[in-house]
Protein backbone atom coordinates (compact mmCIF):
# COMPACT_ATOMS: atom_id res chain seq x y z
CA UNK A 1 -8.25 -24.29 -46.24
CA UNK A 2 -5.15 -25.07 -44.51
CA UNK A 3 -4.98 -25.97 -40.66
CA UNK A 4 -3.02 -22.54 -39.99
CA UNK A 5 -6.27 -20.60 -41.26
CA UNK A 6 -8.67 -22.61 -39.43
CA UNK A 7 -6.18 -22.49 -36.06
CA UNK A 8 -6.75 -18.57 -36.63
CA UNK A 9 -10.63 -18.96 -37.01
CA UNK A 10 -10.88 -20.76 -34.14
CA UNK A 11 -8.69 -18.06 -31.84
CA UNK A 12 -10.80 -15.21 -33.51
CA UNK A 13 -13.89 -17.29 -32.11
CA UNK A 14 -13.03 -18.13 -28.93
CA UNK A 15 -11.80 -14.17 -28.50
CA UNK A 16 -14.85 -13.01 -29.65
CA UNK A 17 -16.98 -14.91 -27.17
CA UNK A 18 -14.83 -14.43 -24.37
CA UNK A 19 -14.98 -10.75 -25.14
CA UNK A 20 -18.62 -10.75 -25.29
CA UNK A 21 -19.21 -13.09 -22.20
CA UNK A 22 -16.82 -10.41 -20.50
CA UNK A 23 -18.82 -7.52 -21.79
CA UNK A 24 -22.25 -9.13 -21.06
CA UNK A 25 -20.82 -10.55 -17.30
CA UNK A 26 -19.84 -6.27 -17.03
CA UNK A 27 -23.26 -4.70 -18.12
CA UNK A 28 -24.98 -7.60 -15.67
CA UNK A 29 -22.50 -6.25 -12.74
CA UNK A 30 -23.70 -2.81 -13.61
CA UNK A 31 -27.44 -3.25 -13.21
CA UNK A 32 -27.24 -3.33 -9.21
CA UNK A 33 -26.92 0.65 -9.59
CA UNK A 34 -29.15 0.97 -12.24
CA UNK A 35 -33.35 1.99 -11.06
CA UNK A 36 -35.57 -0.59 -10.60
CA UNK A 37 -38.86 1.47 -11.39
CA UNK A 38 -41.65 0.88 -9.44
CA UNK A 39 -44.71 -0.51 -11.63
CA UNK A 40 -47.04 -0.87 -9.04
CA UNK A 41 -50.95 0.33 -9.29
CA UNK A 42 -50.05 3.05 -6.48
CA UNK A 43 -46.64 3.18 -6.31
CA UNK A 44 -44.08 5.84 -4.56
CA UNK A 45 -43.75 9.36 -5.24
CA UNK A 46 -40.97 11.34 -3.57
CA UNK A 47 -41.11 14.80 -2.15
CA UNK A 48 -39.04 17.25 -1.20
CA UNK A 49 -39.58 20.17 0.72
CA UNK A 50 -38.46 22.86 0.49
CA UNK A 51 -36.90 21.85 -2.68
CA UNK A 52 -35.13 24.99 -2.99
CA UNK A 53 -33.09 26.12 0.40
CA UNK A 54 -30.89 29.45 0.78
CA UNK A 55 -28.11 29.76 3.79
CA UNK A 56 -27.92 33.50 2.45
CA UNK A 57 -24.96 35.47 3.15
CA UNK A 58 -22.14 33.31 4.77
CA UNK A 59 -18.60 33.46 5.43
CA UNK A 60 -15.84 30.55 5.75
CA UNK A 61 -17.84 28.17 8.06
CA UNK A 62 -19.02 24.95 6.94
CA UNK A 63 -22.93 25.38 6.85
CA UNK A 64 -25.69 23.42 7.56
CA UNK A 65 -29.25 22.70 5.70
CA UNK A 66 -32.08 20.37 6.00
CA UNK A 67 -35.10 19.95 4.13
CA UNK A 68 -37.62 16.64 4.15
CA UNK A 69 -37.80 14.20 1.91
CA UNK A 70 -41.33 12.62 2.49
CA UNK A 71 -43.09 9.68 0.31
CA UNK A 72 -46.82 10.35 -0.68
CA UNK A 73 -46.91 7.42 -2.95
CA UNK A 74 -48.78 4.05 -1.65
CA UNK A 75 -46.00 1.83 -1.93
CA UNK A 76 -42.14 1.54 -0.03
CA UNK A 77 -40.08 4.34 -1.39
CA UNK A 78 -36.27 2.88 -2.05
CA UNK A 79 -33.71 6.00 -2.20
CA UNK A 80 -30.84 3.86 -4.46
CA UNK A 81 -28.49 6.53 -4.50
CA UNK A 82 -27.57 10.38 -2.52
CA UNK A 83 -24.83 12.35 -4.71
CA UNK A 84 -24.16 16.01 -5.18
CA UNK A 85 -23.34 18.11 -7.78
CA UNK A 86 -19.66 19.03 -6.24
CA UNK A 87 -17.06 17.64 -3.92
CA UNK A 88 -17.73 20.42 -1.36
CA UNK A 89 -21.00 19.75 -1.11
CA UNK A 90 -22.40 16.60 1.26
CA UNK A 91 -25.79 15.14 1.95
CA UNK A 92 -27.04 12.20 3.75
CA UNK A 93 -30.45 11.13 4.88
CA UNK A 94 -32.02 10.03 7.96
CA UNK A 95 -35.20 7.87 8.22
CA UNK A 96 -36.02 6.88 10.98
CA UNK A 97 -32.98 5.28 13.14
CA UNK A 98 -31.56 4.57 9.76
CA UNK A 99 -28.68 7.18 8.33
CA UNK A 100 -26.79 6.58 5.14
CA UNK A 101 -23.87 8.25 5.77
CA UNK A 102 -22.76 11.40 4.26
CA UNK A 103 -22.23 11.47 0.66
CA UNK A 104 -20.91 13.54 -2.32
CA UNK A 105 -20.09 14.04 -5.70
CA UNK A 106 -20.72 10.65 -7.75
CA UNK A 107 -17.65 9.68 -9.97
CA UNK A 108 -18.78 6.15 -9.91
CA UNK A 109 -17.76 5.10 -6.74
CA UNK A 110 -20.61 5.61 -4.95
CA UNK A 111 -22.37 3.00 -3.31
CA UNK A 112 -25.70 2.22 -2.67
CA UNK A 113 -27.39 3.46 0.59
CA UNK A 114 -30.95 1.66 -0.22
CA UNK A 115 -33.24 3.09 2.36
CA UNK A 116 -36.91 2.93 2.56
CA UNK A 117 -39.53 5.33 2.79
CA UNK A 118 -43.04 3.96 3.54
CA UNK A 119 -46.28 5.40 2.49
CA UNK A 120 -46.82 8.95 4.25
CA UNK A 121 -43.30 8.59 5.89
CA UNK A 122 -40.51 11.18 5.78
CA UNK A 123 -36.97 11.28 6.67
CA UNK A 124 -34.61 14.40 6.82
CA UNK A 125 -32.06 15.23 4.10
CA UNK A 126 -29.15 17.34 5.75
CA UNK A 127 -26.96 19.42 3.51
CA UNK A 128 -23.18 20.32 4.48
CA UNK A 129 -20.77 23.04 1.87
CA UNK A 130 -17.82 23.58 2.49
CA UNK A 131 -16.77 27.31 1.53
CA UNK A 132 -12.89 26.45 1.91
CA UNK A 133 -13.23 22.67 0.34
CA UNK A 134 -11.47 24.07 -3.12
CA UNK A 135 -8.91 26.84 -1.16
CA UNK A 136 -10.18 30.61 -1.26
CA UNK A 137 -13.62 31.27 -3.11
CA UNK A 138 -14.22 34.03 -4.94
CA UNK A 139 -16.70 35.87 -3.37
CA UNK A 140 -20.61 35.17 -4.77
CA UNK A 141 -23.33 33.26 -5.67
CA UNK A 142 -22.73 29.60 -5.03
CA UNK A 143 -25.20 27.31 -6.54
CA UNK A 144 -25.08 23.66 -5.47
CA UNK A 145 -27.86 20.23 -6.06
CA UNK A 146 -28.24 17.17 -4.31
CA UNK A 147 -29.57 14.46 -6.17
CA UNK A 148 -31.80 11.63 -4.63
CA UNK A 149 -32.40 8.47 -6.99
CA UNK A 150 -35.41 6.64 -6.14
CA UNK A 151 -37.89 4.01 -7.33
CA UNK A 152 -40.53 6.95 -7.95
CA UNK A 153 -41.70 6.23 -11.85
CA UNK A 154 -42.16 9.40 -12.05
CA UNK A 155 -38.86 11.14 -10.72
CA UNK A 156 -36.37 8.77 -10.87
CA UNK A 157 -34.11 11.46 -10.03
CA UNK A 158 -35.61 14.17 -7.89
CA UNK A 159 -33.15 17.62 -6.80
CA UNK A 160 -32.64 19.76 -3.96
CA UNK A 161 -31.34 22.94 -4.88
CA UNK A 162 -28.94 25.11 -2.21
CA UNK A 163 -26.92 28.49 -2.55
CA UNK A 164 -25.36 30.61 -0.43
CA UNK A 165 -23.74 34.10 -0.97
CA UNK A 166 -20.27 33.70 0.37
CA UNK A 167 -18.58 36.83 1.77
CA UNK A 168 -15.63 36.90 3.62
C-alpha cells in the first residue's frame, strides 16, 4: 500500500469520527428539550379543564380564554414546554407568582419555561387569538390547540382545544 493510500485512510478516519463526535455532541445538545418521564410509584398527572373552550361568535378583537391546568398526580408536575398550533394563537401559564411568558407556535425555537405543579396544585392557562394576526379572515369556524408538554407518563403531551366563529 503506498503512503498516498494510507494518507487518504487516515483523513477518511479522522472525518468520520469528527463527524460522528459532531453528530453525537448534537443529539446530546438536543436532549434538554426532550421529556424526562416521570417513573415514580405515584407520579404526576396533568389536567385540564375545561379542555375544550369556545369564545363563540367574535369579531376583529383579540380575545381572551382561560382554563386550569391542575396536577392530581402525587409527585411535582414539570410543564417543559407551552406551544400552539398557529402563530396567532398565544398561551402562557401562571402558577402561582410564577408566569412563563406568552408563547406560540413551536418552529424549534422555543425555549423551555420549566414550571412546577405540585400535588393537588393548579395554575391558570390563558389563551390569546388574534383574528387580524394573518390580514383579513375569512369569515368561520376557527379551530386552534395549545399544547402543554409535561413529565405526566401518561400524557406527555396534553391539548387544550379553542374556536371561535369570527364574524365581522
Amino acid at each position: 500500500m503506498s503512503n498516498t493510500s494510507k494518507i487518504i485512510i487516515w483523513i477518511v478516519g479522522i472525518v468520520s469520527f469528527v463527524g460522528l463526535l459532531a453528530v453525537m455532541i448534537s443529539a446530546s445538545g438536543n436532549s434538554s428539550d426532550s421529556l424526562a418521564i416521570s417513573t415514580d410509584a405515584n407520579p404526576p398527572q396533568i389536567e385540564i379543564s375545561p379542555t375544550s373552550y369556545d369564545w363563540g361568535s367574535i369579531g376583529t378583537d383579540v380575545v381572551e380564554g382561560k382554563v386550569n391546568v391542575k396536577n392530581t398526580g402525587g409527585s411535582d408536575l414539570v410543564i417543559y414546554k407551552i406551544s400552539t398550533s398557529c402563530g396567532c394563537t398565544s398561551a402562557s401559564l401562571s402558577v402561582g407568582d410564577e408566569f412563563s411568558g406568552y408563547r406560540a407556535m413551536d418552529h424549534g425555537s422555543l425555549k423551555r419555561v420549566d414550571m412546577i405543579i405540585h400535588p393537588g396544585e393548579e395554575g391558570t392557562l390563558s389563551v390569546r387569538y388574534d383574528p387580524l394576526f394573518h390580514g383579513q379572515p375569512a369569515v368561520g369556524t376557527i379551530k386552534r390547540s395549545i399544547y402543554l408538554r409535561s413529565n405526566d407518563p401518561e400524557n406527555p403531551e396534553a391539548v387544550a382545544n379553542f374556536q371561535a366563529y369570527y364574524q365581522p
